[in-house]
N, C-alpha and C. Protein backbone atom coordinates (compact mmCIF):
# COMPACT_ATOMS: atom_id res chain seq x y z
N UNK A 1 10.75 -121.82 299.32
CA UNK A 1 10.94 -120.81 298.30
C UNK A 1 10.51 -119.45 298.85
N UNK A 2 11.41 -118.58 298.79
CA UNK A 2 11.07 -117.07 298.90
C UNK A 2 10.65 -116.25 297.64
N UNK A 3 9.45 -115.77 298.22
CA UNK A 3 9.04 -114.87 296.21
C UNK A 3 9.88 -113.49 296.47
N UNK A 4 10.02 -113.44 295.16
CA UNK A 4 10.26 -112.17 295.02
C UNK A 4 9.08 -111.15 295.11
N UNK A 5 9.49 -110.19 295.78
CA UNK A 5 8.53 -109.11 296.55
C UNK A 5 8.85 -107.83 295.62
N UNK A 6 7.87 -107.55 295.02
CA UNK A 6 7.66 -106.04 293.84
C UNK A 6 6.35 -105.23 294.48
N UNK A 7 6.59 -103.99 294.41
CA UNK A 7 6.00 -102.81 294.48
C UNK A 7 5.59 -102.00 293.76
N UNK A 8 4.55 -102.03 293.35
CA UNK A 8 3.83 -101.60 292.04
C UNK A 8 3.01 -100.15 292.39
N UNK A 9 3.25 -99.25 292.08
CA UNK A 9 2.18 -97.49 292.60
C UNK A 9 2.89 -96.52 291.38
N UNK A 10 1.71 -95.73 291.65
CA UNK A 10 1.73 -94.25 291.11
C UNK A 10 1.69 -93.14 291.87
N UNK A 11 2.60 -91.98 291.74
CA UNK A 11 2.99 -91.34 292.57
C UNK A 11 2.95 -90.06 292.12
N UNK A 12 1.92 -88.70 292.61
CA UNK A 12 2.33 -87.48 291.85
C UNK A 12 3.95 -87.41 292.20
N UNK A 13 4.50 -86.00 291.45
CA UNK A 13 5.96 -85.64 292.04
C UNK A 13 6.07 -85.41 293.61
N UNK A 14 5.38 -84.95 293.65
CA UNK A 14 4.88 -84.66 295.49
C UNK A 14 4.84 -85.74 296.20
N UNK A 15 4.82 -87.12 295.43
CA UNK A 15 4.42 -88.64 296.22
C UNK A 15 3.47 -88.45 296.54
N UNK A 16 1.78 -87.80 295.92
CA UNK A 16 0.86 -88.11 296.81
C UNK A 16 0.27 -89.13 295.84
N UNK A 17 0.05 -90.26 296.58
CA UNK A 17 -0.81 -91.37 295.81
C UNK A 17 -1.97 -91.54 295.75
N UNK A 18 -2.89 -90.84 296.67
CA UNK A 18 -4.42 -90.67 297.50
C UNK A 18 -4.99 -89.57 297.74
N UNK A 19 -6.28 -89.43 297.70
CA UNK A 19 -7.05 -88.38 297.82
C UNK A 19 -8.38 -88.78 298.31
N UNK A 20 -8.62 -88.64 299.27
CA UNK A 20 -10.27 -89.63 300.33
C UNK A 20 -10.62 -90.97 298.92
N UNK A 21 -9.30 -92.14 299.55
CA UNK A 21 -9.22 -93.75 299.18
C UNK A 21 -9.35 -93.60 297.49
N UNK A 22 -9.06 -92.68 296.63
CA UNK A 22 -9.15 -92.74 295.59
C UNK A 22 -7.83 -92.01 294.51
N UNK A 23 -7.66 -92.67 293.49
CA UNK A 23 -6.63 -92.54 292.59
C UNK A 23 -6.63 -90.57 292.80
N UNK A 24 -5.64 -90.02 292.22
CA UNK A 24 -6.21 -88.19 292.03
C UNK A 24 -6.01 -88.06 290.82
N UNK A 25 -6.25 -88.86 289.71
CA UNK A 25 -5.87 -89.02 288.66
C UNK A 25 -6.64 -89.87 287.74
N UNK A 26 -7.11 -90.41 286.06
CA UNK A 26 -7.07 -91.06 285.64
C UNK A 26 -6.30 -91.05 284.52
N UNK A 27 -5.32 -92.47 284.57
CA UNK A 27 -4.21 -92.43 283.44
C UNK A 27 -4.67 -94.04 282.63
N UNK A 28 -5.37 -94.17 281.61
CA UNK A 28 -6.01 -95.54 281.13
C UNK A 28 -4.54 -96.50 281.08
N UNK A 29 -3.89 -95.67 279.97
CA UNK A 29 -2.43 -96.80 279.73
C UNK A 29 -1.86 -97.57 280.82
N UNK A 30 -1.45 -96.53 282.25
CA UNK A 30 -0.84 -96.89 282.77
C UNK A 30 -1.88 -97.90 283.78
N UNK A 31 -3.20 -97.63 283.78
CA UNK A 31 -4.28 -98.93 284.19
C UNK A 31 -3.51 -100.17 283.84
N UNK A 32 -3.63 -100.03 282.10
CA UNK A 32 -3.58 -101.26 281.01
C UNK A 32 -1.95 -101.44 281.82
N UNK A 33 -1.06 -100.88 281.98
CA UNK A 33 0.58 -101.36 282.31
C UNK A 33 0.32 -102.30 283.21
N UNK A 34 -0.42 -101.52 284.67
CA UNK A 34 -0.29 -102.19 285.90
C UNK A 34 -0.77 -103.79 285.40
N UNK A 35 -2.12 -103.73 284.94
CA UNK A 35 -2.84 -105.39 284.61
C UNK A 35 -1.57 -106.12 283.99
N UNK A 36 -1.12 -105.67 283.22
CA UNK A 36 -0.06 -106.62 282.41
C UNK A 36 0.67 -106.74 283.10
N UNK A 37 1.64 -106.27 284.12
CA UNK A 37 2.66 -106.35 284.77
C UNK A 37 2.10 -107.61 285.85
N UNK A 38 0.98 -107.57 286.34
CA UNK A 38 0.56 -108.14 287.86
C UNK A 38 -0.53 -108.87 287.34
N UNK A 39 -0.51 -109.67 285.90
CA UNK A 39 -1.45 -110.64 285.50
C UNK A 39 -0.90 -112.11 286.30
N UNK A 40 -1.97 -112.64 287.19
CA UNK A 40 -1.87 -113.93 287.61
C UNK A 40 -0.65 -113.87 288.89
N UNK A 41 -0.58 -112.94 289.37
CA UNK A 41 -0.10 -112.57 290.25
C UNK A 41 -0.54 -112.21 291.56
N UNK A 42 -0.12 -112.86 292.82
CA UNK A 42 -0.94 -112.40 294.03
C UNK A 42 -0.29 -110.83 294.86
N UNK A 43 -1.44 -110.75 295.09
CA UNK A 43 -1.45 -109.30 295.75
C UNK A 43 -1.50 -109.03 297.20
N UNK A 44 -0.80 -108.31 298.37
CA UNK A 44 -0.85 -108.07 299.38
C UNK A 44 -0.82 -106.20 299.51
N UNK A 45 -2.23 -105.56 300.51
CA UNK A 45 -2.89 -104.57 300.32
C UNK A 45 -3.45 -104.90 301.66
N UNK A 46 -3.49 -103.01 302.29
CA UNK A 46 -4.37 -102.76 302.87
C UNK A 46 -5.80 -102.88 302.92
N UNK A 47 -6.35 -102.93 303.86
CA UNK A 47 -7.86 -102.75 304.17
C UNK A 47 -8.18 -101.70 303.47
N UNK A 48 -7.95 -100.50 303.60
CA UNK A 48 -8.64 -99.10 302.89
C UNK A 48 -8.05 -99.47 301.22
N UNK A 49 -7.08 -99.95 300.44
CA UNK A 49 -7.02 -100.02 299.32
C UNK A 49 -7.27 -101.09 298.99
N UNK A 50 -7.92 -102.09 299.85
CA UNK A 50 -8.49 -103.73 299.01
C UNK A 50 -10.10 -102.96 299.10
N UNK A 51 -10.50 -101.57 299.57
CA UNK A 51 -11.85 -101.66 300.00
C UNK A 51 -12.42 -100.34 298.61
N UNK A 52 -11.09 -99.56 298.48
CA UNK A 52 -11.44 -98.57 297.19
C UNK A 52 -11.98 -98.70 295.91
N UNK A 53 -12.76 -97.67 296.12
CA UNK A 53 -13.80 -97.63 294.85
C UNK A 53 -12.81 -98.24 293.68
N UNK A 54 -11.83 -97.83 293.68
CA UNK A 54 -11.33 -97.97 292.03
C UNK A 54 -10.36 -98.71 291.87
N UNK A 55 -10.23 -99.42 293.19
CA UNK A 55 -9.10 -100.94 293.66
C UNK A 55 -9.23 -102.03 292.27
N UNK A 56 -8.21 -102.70 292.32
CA UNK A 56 -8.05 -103.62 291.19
C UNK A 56 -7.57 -105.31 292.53
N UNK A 57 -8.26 -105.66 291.97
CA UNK A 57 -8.50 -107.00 293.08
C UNK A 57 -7.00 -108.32 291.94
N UNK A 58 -6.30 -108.81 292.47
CA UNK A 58 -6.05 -110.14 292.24
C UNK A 58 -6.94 -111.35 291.26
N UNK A 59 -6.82 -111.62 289.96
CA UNK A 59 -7.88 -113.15 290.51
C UNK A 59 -7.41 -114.15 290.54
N UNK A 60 -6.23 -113.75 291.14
CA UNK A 60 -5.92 -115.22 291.58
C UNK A 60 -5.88 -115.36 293.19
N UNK A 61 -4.60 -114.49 294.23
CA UNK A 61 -4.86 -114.66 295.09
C UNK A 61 -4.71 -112.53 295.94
N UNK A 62 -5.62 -112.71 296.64
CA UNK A 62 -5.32 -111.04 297.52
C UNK A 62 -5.53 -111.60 299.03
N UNK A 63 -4.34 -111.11 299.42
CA UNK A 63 -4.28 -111.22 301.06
C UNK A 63 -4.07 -109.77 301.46
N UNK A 64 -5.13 -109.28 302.39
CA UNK A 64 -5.19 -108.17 302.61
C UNK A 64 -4.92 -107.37 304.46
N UNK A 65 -3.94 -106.67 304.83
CA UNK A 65 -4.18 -106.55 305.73
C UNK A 65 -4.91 -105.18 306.42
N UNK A 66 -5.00 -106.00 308.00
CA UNK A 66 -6.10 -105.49 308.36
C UNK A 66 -6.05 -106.03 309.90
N UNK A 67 -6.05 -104.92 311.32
CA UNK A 67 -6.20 -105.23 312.54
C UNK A 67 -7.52 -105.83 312.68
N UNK A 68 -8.06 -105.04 312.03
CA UNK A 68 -9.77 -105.85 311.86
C UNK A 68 -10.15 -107.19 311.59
N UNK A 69 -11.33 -107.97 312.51
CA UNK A 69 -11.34 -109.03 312.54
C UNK A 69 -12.86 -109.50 311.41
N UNK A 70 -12.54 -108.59 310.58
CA UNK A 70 -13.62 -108.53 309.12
C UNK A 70 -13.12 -109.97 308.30
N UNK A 71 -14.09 -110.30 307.62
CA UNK A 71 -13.86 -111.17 306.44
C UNK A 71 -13.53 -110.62 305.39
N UNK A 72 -12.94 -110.60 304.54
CA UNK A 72 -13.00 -110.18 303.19
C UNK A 72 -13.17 -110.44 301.53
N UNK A 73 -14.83 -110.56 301.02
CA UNK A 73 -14.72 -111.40 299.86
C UNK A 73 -13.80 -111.76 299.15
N UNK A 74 -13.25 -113.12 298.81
CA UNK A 74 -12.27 -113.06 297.64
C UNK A 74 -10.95 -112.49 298.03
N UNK A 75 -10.61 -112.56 299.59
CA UNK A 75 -8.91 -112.22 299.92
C UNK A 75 -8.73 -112.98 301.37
N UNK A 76 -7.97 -113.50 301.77
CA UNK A 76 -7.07 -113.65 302.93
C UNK A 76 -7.18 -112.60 303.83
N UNK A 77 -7.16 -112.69 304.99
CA UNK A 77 -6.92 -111.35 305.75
C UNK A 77 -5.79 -111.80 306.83
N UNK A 78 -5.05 -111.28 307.18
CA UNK A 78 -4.50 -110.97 308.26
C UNK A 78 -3.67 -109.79 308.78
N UNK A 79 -2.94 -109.94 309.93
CA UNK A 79 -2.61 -108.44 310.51
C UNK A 79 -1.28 -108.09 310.17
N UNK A 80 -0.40 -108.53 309.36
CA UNK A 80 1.14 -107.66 309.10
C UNK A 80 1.22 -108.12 307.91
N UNK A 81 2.55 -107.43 307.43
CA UNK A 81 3.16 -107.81 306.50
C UNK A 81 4.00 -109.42 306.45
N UNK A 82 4.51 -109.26 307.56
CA UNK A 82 5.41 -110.75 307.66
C UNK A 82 4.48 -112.12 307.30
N UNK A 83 3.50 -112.41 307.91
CA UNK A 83 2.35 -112.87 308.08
C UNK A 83 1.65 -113.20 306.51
N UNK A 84 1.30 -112.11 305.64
CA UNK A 84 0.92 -112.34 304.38
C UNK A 84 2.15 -113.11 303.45
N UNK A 85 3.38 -112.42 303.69
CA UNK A 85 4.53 -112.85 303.09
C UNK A 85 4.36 -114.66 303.05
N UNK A 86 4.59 -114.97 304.57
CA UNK A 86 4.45 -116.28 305.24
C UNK A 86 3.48 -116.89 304.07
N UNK A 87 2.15 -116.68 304.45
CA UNK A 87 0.96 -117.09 303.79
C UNK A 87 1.48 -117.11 302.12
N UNK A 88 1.93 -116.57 301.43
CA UNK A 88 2.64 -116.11 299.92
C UNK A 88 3.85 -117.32 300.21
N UNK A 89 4.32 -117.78 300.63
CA UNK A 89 5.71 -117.87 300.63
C UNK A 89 6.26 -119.28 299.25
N UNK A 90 5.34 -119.82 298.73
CA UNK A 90 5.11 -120.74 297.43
C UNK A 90 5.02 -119.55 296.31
N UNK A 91 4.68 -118.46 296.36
CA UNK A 91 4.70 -117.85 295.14
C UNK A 91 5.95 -117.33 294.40
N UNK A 92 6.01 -116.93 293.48
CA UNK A 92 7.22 -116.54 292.52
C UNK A 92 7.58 -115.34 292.50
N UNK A 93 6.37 -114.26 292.67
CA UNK A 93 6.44 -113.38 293.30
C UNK A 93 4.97 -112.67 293.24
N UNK A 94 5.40 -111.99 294.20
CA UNK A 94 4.04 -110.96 295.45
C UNK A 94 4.27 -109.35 294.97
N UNK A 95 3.14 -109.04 294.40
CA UNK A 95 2.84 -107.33 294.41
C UNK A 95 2.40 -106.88 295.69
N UNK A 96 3.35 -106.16 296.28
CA UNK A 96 2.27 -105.37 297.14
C UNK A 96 1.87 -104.12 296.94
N UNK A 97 0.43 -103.58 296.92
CA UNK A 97 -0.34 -102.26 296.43
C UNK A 97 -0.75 -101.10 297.38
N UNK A 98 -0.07 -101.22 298.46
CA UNK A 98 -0.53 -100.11 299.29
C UNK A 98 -1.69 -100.42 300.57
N UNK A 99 -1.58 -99.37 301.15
CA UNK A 99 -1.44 -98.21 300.89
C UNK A 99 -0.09 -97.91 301.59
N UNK A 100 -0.34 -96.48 302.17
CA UNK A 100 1.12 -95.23 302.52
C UNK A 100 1.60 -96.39 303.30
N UNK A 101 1.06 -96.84 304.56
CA UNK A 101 1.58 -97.55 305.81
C UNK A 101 2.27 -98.80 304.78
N UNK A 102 1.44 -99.66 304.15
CA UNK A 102 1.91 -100.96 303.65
C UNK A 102 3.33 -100.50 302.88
N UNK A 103 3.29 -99.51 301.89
CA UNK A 103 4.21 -98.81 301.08
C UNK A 103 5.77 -98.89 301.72
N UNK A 104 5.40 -98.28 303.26
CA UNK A 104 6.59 -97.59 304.38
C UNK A 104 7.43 -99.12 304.67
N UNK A 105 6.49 -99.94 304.72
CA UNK A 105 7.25 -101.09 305.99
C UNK A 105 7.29 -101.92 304.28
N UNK A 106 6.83 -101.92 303.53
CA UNK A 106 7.47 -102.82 302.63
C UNK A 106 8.56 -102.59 301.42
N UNK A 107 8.88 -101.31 301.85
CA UNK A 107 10.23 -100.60 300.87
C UNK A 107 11.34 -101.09 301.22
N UNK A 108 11.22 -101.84 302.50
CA UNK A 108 12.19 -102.01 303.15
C UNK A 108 12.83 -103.75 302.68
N UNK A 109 11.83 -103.82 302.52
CA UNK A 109 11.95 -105.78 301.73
C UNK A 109 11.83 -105.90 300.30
N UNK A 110 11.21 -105.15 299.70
CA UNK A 110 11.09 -104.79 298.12
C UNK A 110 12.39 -105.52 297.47
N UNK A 111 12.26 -106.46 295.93
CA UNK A 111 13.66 -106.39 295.52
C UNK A 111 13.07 -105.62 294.28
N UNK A 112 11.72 -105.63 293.53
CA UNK A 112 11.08 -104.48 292.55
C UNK A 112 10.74 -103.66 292.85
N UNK A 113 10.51 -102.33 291.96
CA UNK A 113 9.84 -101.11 292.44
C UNK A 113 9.31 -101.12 291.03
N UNK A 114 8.05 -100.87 290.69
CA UNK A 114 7.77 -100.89 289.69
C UNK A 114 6.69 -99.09 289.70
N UNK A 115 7.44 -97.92 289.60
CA UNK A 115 6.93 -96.56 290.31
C UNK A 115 6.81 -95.65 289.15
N UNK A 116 5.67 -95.73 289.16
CA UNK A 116 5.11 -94.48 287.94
C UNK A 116 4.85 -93.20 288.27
N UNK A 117 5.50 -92.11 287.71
CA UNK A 117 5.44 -91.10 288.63
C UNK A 117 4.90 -89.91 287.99
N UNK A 118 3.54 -89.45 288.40
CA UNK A 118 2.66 -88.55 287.44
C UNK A 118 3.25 -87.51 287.85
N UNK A 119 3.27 -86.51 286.62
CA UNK A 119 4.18 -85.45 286.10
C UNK A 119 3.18 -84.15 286.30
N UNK A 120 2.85 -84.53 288.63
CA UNK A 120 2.37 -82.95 288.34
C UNK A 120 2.34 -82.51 289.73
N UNK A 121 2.08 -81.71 290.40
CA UNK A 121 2.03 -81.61 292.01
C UNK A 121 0.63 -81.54 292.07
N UNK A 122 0.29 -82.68 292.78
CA UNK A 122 -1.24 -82.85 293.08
C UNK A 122 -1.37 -82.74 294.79
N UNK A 123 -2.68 -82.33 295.48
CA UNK A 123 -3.25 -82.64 296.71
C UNK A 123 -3.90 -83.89 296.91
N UNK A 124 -3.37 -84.45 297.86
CA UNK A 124 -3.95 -85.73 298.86
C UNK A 124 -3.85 -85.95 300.27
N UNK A 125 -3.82 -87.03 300.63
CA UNK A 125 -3.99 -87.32 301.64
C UNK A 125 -3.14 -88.61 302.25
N UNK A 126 -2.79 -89.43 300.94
CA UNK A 126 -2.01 -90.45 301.45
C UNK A 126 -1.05 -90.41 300.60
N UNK A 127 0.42 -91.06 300.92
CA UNK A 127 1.59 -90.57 300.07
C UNK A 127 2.23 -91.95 300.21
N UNK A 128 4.10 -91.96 298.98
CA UNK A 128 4.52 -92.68 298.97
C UNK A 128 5.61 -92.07 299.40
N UNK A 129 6.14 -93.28 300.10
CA UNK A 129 7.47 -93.14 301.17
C UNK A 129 8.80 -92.42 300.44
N UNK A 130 9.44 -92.00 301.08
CA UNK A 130 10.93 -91.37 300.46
C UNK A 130 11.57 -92.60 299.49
N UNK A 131 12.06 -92.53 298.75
CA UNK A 131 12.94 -93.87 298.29
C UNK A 131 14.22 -93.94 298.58
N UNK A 132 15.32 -94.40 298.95
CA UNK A 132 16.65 -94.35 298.99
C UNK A 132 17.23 -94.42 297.81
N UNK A 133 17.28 -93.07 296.73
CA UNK A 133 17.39 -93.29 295.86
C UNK A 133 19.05 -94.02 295.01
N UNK A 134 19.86 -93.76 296.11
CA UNK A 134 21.29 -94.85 296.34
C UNK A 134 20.92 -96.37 296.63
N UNK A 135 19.92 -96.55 296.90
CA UNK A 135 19.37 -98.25 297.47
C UNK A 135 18.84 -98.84 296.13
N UNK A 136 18.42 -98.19 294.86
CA UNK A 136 17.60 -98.57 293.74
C UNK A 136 18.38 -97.99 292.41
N UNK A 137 18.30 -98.74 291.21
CA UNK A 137 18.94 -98.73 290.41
C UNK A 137 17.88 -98.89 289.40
N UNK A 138 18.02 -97.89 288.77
CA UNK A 138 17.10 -97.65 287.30
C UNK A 138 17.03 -98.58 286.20
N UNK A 139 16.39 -99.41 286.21
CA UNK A 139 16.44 -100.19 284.66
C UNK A 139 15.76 -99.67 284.14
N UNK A 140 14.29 -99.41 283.78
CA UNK A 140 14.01 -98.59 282.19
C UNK A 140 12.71 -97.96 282.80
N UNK A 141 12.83 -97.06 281.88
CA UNK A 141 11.61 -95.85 281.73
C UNK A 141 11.46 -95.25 280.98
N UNK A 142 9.59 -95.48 281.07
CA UNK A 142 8.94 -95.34 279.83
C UNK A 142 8.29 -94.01 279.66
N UNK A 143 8.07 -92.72 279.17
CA UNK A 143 7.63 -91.43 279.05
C UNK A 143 6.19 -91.52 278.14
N UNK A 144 5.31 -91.30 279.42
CA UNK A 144 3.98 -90.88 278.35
C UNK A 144 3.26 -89.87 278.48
N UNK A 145 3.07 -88.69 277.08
CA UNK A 145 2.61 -87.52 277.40
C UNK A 145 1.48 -87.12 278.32
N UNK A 146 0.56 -86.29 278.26
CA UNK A 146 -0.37 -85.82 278.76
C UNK A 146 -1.25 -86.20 276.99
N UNK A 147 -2.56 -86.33 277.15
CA UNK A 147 -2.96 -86.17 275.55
C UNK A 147 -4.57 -86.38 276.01
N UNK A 148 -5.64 -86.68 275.11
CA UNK A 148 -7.13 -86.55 275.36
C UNK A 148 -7.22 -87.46 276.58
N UNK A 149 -6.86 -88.99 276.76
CA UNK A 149 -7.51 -89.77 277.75
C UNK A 149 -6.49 -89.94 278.63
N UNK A 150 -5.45 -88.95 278.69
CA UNK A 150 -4.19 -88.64 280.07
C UNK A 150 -4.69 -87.21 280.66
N UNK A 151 -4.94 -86.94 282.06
CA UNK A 151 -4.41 -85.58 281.71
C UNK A 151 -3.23 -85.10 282.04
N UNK A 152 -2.74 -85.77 282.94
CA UNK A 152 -1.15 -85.70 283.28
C UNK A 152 -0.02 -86.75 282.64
N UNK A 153 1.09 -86.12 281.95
CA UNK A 153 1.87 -86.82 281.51
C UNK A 153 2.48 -87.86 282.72
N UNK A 154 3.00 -88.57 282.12
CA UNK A 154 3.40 -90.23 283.40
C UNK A 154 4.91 -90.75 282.94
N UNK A 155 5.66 -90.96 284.05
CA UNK A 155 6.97 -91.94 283.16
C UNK A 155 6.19 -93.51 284.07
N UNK A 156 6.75 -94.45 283.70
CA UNK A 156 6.66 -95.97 283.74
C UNK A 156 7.72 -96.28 284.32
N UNK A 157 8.65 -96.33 285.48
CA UNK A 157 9.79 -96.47 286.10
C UNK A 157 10.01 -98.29 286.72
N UNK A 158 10.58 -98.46 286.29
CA UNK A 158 11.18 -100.26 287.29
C UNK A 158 12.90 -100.34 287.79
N UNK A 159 12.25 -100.16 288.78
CA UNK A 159 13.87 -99.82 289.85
C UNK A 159 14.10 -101.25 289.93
N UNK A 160 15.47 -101.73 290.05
CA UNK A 160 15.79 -103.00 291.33
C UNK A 160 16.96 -102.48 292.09
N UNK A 161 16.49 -103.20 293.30
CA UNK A 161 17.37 -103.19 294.51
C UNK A 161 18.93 -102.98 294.23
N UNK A 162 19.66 -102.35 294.59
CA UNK A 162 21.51 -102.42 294.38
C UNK A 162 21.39 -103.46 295.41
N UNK A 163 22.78 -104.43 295.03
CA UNK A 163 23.37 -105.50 295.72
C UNK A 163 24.31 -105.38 296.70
């Protein structure tokens, strides 16, 4: 069985997703979206975003990569993408969470995009890849303002792959 492979991030308009290993943003709802979307679901993630302060761990399974020959509480480690896939390859389907590098080489295998895209030009440091926006096809999106516990308005986007 091959899982289906989804891509789950938030992205200013600028695509910056990072700012020294941390969100540049707090949006609660779209917290509460991601959990619901990727409940009981395994996760494949970098070392610097399985290691962030404000990382959201798997509990079921996180395989995380990493050239590093570290252990990692509570995840799998190894060194590529192919490799975690392999290790995943019984599941139904696999989130992968970043970061920029994981983002780049796994857009390319993605059949979800599940891309929330905060409604502002922010500064960072780590970004999300170009999309082929001819390669992805819009199924629905969701618009949520800016208001007391947003401060940037957000859409809720879920692309799939064109055939």
């Amino acid at each position: 069985m091959t899982p289906k492979i989804s891509i789950i991030a938030a992205m200013s308009e600028n695509h910056v997703i990072g700012r020294n290993n941390q969100l540049p943003w707090h949006l609660p709802d779209e917290w509460e979206n991601f959990r619901k979307i990727t409940d009981g679901k395994a996760f494949v993630m970098g070392r610097k975003s399985y290691e962030a302060p404000d990382a959201l761990h798997s509990t079921y399974k996180n395989v995380v990569l990493s050239r590093q020959q570290t252990e990692f509480s509570g995840a799998i480690r190894t060194d590529n993408l192919e490799r975690a896939l392999g290790i995943l390859h019984d599941e139904e389907e696999v989130f992968i969470l970043g970061g920029a590098s994981v983002f780049k080489e796994a857009i390319l295998l993605a059949d979800i995009l599940y891309l929330t895209v905060v409604h502002a030009q922010l500064d960072g440091d780590a970004f999300f890849p170009e999309v082929g926006r001819d390669l992805w096809r819009l199924g629905t999106s969701v618009y949520h303002g800016a208001d007391q516990s947003h401060e940037y308005a957000f859409s809720m986007n879920i692309f799939t792959r064109k055939q």
